[in-house]
Protein backbone atom coordinates (compact mmCIF):
# COMPACT_ATOMS: atom_id res chain seq x y z
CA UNK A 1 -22.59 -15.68 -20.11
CA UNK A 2 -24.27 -12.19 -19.04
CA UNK A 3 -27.38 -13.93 -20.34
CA UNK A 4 -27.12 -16.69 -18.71
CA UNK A 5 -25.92 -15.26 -15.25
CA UNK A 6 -29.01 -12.33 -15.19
CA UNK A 7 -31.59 -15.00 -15.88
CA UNK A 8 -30.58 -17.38 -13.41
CA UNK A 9 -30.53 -13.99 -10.75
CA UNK A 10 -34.22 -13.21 -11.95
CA UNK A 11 -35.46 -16.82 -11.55
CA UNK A 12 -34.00 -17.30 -8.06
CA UNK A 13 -35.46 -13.84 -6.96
CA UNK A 14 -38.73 -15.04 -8.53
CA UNK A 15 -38.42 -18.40 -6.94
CA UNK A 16 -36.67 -18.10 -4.03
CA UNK A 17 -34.04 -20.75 -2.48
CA UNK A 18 -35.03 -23.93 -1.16
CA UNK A 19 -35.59 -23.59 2.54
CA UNK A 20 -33.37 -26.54 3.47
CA UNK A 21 -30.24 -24.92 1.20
CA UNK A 22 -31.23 -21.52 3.21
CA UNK A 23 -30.68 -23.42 6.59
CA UNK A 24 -27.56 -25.54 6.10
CA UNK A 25 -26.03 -22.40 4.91
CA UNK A 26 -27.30 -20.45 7.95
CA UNK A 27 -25.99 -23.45 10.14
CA UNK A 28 -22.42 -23.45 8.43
CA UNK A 29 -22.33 -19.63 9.04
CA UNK A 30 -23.28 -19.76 12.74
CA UNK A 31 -20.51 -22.54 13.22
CA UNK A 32 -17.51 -20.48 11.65
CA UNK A 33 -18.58 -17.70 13.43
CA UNK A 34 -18.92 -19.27 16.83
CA UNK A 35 -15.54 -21.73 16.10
CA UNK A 36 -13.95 -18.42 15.13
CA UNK A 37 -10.76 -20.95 13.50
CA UNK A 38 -7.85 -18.56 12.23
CA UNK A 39 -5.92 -21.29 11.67
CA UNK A 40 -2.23 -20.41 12.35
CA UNK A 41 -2.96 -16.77 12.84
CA UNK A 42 -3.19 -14.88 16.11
CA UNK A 43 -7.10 -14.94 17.19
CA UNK A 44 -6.36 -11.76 19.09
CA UNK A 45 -4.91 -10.29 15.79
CA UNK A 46 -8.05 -11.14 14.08
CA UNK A 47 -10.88 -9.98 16.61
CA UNK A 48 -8.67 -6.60 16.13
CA UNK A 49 -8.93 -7.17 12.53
CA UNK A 50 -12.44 -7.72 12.01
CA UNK A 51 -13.29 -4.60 14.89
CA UNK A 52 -11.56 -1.89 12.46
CA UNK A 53 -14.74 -1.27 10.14
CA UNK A 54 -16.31 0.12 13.02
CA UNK A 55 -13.14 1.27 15.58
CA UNK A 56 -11.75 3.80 12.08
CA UNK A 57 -14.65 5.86 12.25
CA UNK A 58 -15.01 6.02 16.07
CA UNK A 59 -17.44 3.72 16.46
CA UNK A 60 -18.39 0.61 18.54
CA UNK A 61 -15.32 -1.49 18.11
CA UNK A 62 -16.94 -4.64 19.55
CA UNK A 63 -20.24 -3.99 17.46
CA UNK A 64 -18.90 -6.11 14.36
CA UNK A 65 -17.59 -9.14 16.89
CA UNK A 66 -21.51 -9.63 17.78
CA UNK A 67 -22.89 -11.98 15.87
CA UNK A 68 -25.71 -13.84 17.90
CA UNK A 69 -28.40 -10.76 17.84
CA UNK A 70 -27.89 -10.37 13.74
CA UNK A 71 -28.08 -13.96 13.10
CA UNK A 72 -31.25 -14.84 15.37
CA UNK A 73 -33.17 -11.60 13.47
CA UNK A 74 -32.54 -12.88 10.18
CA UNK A 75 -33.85 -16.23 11.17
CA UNK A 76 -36.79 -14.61 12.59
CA UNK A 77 -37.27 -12.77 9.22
CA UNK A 78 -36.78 -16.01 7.03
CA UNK A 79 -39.01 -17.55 9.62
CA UNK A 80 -42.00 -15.09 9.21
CA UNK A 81 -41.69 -16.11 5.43
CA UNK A 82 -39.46 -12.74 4.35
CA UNK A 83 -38.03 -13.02 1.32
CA UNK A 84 -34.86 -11.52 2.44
CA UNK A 85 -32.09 -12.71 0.02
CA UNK A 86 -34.87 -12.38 -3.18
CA UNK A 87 -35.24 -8.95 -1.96
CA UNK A 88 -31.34 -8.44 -1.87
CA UNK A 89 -30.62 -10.06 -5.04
CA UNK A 90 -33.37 -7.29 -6.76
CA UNK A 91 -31.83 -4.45 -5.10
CA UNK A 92 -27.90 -5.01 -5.45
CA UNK A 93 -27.75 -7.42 -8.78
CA UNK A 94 -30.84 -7.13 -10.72
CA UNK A 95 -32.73 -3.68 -10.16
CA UNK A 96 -28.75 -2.09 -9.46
CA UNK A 97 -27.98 0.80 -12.33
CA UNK A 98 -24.58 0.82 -11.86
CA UNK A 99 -23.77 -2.41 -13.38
CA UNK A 100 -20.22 -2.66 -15.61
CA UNK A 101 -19.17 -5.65 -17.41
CA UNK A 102 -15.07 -6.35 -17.53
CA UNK A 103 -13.61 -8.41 -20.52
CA UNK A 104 -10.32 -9.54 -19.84
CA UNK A 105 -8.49 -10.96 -23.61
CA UNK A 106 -5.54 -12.90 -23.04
CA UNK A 107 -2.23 -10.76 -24.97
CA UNK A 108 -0.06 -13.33 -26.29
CA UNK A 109 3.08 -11.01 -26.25
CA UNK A 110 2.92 -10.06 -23.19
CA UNK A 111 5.25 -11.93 -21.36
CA UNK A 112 7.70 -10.77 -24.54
CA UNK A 113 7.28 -7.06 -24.09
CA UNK A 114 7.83 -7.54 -19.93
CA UNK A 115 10.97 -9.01 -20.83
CA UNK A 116 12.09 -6.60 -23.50
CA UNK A 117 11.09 -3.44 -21.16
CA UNK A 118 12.78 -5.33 -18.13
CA UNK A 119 16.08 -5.60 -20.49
CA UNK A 120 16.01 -2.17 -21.76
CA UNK A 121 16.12 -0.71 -18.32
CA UNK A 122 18.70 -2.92 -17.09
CA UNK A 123 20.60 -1.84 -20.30
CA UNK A 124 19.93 1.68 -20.00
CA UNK A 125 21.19 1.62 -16.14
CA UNK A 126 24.19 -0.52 -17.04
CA UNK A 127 25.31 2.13 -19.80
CA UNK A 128 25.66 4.93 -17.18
CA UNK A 129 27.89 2.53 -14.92
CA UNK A 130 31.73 2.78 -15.02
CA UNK A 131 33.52 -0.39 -15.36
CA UNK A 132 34.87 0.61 -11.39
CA UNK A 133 30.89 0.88 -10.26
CA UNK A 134 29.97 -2.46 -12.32
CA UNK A 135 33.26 -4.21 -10.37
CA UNK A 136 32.20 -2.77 -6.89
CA UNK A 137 28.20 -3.91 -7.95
CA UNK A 138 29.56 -7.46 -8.59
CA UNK A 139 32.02 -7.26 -5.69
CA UNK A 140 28.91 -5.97 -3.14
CA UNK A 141 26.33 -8.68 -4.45
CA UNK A 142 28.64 -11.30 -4.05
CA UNK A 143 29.54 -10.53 0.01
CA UNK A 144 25.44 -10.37 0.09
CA UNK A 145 25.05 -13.77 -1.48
CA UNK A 146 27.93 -14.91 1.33
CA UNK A 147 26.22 -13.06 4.52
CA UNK A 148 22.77 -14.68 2.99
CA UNK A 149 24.42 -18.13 3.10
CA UNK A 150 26.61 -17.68 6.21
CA UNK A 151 25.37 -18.94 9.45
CA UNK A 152 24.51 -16.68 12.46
CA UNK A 153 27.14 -16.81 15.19
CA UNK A 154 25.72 -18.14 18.80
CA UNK A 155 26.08 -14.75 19.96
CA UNK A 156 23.47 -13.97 17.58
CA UNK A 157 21.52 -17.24 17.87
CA UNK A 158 21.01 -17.09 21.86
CA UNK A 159 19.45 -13.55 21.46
CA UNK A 160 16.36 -15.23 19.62
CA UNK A 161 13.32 -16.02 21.81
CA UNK A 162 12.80 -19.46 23.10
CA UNK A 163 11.02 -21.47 25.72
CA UNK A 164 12.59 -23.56 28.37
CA UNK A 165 12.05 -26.04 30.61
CA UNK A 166 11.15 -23.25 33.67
CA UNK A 167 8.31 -22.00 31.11
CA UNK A 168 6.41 -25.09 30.92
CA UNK A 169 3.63 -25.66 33.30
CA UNK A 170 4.40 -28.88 35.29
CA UNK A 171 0.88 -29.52 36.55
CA UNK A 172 -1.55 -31.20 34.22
CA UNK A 173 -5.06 -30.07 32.93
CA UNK A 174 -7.98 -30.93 35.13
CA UNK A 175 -10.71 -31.46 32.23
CA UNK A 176 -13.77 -31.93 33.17
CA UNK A 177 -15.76 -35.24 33.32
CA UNK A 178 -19.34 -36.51 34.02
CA UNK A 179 -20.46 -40.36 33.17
CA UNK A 180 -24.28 -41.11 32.46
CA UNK A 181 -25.92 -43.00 30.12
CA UNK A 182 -28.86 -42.27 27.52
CA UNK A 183 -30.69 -45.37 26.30
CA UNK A 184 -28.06 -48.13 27.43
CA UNK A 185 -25.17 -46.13 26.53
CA UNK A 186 -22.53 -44.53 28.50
CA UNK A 187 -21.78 -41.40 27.86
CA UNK A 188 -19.21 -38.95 28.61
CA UNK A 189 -19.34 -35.57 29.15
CA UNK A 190 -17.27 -32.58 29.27
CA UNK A 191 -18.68 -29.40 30.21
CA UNK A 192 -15.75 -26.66 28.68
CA UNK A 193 -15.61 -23.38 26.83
CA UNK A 194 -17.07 -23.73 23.36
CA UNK A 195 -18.71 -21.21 22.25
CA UNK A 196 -22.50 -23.09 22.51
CA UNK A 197 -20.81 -25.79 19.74
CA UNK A 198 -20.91 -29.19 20.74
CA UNK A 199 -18.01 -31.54 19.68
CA UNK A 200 -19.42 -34.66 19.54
CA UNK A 201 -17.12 -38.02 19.15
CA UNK A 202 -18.61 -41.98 18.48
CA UNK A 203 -17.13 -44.92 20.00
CA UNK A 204 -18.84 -48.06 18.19
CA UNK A 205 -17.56 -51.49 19.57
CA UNK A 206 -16.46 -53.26 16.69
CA UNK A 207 -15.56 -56.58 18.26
CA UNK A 208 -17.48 -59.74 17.38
């Protein structure tokens, strides 16, 4: 597999990527970068995140948040015919001395000698307990299993966070809108924050 995995490194730095592959992965790149989609974690959270390789060492915190100026000079490098990634596969994977290779063999006792270990301990502990201290350990984890089952009191329920009515906003969203038409079509447009990505939907007219 070593073999196989130099050889295929050496012929793509000798060969280079097809320019179309190079492109669509460029385009996918710029789109998660300019979509920026964490999902259902905080975006704030994240731009704080990604600014800490550069804000720990008291540096430009906002330097790794631009992306734009990076990505337009390596298309101007791939577009003066560089061959950028060839050049990084030579110097980090193929021309790199400090190279290790990890086995991993699978250990069919494994999960045997956990569980012999794990036992031995609990033993060992259990030996140095009184019968009093194993009847108050018994005792104790069975009021946690209760207060882990119980329900919380209202009391303790109202103190949690929530929205109301008073917290929504009662006025609707004014999105924007502009009708035209491009070659006997109507089209709508709506001119909002993106992030230069343009969310495009089709409306075909499927009646007969």
């Amino acid at each position: 597999i070593e073999e196989k995995v130099l050889s295929t490194l050496k012929e793509i730095a000798d060969k280079g990527f097809e320019e179309s592959a190079i492109e669509a992965s460029l385009n996918s790149l710029e789109f998660r970068l300019r979509e920026f989609n964490t999902g259902g974690f905080p975006r704030g959270l994240s731009f704080m995140l990604g600014s800490l390789s550069s804000w720990l060492y008291d540096r430009d915190p906002m330097e790794p948040l631009r992306f734009e100026k990076p990505l337009a000079e390596l298309r101007a490098r791939l577009a003066k015919g560089e061959p950028v990634f060839q050049d990084l596969i030579k110097m980090y994977l193929i021309d790199n001395g400090h190279r290790v290779t990890v086995k991993t063999l699978p250990d069919t006792t494994m999960e045997e000698e956990i569980q012999k270990k794990e036992k031995a301990e609990l033993e060992a502990v259990r030996s140095k307990l009184s019968d009093e201290e194993l009847e108050k350990l018994v005792e104790e984890t069975k009021m946690l299993k209760e207060k882990q089952l119980a329900e919380d009191p209202p009391e303790k329920l109202a103190l949690i966070p929530s929205l109301t009515m008073e917290d929504l906003d009662k006025e609707g969203r004014n999105i924007p809108i502009e009708v035209g038409e491009e070659s006997g079509v109507t089209v709508l447009r709506h001119d909002l924050p993106t992030n230069g990505i343009v969310y495009a939907d089709v409306g075909l007219d499927m009646r007969v």
